[in-house]
N, C-alpha and C. Protein backbone atom coordinates (compact mmCIF):
# COMPACT_ATOMS: atom_id res chain seq x y z
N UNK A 1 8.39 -29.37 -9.87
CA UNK A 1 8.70 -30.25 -10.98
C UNK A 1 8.78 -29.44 -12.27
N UNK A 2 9.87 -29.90 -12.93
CA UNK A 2 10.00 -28.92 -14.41
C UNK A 2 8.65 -29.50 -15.47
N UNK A 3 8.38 -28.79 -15.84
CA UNK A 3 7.04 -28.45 -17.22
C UNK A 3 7.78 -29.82 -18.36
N UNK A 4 6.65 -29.81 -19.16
CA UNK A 4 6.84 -30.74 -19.78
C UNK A 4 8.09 -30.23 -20.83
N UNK A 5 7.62 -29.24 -21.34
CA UNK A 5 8.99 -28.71 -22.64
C UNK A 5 10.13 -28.42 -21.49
N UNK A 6 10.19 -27.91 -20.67
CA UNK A 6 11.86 -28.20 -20.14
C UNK A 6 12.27 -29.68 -19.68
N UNK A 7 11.56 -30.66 -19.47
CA UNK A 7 11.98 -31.56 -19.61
C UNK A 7 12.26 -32.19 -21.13
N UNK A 8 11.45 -32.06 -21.76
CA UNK A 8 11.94 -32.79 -23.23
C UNK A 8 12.71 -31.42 -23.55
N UNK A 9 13.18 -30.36 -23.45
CA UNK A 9 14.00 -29.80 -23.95
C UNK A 9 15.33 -29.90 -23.22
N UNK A 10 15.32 -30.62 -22.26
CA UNK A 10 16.71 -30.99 -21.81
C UNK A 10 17.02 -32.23 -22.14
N UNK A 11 15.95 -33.38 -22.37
CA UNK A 11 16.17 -34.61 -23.09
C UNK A 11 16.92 -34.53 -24.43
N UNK A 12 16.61 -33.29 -25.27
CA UNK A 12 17.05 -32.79 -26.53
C UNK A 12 18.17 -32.56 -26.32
N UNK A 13 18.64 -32.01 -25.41
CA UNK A 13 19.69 -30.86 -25.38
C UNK A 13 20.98 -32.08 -25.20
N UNK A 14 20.55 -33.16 -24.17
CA UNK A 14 21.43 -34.24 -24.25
C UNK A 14 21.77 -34.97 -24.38
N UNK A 15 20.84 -34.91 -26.08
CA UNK A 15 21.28 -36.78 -26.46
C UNK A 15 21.44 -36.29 -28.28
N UNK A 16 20.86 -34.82 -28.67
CA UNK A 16 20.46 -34.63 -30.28
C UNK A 16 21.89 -33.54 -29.87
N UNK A 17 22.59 -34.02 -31.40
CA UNK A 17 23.83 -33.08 -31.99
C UNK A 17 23.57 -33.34 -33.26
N UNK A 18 23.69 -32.32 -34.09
CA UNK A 18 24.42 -32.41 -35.54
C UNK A 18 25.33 -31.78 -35.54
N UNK A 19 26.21 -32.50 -36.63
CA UNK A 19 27.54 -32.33 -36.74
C UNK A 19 28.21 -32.02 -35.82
N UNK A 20 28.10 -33.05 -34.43
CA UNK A 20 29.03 -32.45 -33.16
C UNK A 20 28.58 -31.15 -32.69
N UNK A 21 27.31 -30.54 -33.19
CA UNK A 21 27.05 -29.72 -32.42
C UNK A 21 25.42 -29.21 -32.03
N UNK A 22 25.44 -28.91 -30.61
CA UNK A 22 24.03 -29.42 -30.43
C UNK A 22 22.85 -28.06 -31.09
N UNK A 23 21.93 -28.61 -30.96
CA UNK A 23 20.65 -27.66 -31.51
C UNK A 23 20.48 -26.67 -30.43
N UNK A 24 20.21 -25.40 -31.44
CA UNK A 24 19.85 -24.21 -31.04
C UNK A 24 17.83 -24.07 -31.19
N UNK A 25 17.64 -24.69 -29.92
CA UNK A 25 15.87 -24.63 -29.87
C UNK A 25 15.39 -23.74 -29.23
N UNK A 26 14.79 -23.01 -29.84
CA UNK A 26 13.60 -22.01 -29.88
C UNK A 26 12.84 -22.18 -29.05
N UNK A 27 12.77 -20.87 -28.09
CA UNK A 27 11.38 -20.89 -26.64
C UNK A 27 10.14 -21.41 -26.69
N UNK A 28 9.86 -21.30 -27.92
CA UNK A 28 8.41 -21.98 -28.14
C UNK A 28 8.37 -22.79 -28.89
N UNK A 29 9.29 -23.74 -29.18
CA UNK A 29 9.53 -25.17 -29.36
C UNK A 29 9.23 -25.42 -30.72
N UNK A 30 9.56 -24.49 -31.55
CA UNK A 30 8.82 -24.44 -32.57
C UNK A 30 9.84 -25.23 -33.62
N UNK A 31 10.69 -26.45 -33.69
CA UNK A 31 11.60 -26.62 -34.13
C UNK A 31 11.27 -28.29 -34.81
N UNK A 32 11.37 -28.69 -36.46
CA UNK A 32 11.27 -29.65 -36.36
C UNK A 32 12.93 -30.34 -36.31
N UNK A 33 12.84 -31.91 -35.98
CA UNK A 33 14.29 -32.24 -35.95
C UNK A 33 14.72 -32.41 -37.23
N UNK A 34 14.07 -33.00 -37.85
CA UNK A 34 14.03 -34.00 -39.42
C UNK A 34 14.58 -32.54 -39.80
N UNK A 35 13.59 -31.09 -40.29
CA UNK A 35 14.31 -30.09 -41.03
C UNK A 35 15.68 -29.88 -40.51
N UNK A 36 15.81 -29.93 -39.29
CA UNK A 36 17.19 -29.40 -38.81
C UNK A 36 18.26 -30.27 -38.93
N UNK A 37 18.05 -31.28 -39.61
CA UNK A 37 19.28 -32.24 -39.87
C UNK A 37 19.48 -33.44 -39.01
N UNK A 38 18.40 -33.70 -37.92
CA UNK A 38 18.68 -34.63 -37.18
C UNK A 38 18.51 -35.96 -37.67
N UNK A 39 19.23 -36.81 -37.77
CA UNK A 39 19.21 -38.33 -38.41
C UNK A 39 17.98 -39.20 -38.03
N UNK A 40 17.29 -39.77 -38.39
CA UNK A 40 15.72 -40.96 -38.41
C UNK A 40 16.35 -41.38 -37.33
N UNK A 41 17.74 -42.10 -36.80
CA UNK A 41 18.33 -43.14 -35.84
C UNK A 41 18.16 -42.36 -34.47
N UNK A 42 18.41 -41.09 -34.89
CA UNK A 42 18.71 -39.84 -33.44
C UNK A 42 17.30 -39.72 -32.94
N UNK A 43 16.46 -39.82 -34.40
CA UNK A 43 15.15 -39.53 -33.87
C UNK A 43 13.88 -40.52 -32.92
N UNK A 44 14.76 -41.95 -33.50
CA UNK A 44 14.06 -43.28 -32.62
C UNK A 44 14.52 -43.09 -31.57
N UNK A 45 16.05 -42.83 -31.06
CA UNK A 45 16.50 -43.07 -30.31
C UNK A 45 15.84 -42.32 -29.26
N UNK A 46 15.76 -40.95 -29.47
CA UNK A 46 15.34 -39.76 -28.54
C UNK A 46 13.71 -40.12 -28.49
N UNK A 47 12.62 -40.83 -29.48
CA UNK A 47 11.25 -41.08 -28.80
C UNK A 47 11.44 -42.78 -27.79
N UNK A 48 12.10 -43.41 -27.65
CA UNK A 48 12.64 -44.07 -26.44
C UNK A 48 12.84 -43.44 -25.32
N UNK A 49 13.44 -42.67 -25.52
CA UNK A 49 14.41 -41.91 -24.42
C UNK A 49 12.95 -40.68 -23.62
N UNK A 50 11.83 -40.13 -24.90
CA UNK A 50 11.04 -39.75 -24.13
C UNK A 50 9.84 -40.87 -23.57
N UNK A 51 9.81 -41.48 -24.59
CA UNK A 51 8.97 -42.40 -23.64
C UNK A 51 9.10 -43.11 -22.59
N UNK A 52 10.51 -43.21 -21.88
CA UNK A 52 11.02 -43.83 -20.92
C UNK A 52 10.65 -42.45 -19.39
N UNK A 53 10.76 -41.40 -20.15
CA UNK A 53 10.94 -39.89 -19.29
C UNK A 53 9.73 -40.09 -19.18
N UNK A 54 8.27 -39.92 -19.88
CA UNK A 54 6.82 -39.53 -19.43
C UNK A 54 6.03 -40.60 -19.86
N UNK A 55 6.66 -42.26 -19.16
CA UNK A 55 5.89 -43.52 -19.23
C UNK A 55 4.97 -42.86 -20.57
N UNK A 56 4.81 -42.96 -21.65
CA UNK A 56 4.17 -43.37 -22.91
C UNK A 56 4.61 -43.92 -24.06
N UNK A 57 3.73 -44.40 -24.71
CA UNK A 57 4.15 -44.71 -25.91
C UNK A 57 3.51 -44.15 -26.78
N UNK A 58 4.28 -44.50 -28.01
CA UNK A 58 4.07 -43.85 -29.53
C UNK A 58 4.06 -44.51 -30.37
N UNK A 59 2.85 -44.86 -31.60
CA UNK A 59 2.49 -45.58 -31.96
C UNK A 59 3.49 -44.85 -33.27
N UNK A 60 3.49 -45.88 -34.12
CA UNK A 60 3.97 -45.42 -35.37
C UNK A 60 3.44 -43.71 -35.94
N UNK A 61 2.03 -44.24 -36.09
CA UNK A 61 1.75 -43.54 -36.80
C UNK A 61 1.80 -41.51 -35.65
N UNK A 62 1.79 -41.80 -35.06
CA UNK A 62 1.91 -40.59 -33.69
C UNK A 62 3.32 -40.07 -34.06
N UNK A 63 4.34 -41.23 -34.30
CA UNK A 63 5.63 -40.67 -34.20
C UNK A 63 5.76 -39.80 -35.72
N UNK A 64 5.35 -40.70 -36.69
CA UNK A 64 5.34 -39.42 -37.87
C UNK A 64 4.66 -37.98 -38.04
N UNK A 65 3.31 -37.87 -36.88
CA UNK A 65 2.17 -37.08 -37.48
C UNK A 65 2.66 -35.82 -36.16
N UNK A 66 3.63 -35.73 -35.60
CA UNK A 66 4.00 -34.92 -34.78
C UNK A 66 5.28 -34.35 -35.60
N UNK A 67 5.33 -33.11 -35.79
CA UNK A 67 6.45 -32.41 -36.49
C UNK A 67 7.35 -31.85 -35.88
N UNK A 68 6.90 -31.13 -34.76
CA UNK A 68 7.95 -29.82 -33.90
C UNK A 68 7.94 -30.61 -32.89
N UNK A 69 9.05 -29.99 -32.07
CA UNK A 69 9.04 -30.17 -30.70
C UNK A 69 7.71 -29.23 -30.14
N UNK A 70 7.11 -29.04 -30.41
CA UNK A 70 5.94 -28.19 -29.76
C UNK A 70 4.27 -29.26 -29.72
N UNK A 71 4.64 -29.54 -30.73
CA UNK A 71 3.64 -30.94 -31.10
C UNK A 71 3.83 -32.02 -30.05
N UNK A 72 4.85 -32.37 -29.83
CA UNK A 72 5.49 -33.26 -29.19
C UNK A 72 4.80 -33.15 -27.56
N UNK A 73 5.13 -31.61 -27.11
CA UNK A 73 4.96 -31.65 -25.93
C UNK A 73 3.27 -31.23 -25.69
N UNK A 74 2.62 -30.91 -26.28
CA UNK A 74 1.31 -30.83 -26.60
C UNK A 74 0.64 -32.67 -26.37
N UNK A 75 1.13 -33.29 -26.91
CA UNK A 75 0.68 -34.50 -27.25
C UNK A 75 1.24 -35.96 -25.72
N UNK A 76 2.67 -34.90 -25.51
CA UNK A 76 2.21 -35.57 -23.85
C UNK A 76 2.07 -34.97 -22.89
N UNK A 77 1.60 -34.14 -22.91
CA UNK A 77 0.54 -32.94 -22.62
C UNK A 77 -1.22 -33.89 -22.38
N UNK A 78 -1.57 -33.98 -23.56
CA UNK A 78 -2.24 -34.79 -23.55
C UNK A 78 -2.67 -35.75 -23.17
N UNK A 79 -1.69 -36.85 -23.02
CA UNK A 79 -1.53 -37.75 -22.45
C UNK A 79 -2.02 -38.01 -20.78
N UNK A 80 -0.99 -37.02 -20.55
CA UNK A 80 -1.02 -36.34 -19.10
C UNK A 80 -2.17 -36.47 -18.61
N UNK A 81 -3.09 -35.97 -19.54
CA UNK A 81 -4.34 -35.39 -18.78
C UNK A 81 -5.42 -36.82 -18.46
């Protein structure tokens, strides 16, 4: 079974574009979306899309207080456990 960051990094890979073109993410996930231009709408859309991938949810306040994709997978990481 793929690791948690290659799964949310392929969730990324196929649903987040700016400007028609997709993100260049970093091995160690060190990437926030918001700096990189990704739209608030791209960004609901894609914590659906992971919470549908690793059954959880995200409370409001979780969805703001996580910055990187590294946070992200740390936290359902967490979950996990």
């Amino acid at each position: 079974m793929a690791s948690t960051a290659e799964r949310l990094t392929t969730l990324v890979n196929e649903n987040i574009e700016v400007d028609g073109q997709p993100l260049s993410i970093p091995d160690d996930l060190n990437i926030s979306l918001i700096d990189s231009g990704v739209s608030s709408m791209d960004i609901v859309a894609l914590a659906k899309l992971v919470s549908q991938e690793f059954s959880v949810e995200f409370t409001v306040e979780e969805c703001t207080s996580l910055k990187t994709l590294s946070e992200v997978v740390g936290f359902l990481d967490g979950k996990a456990a």
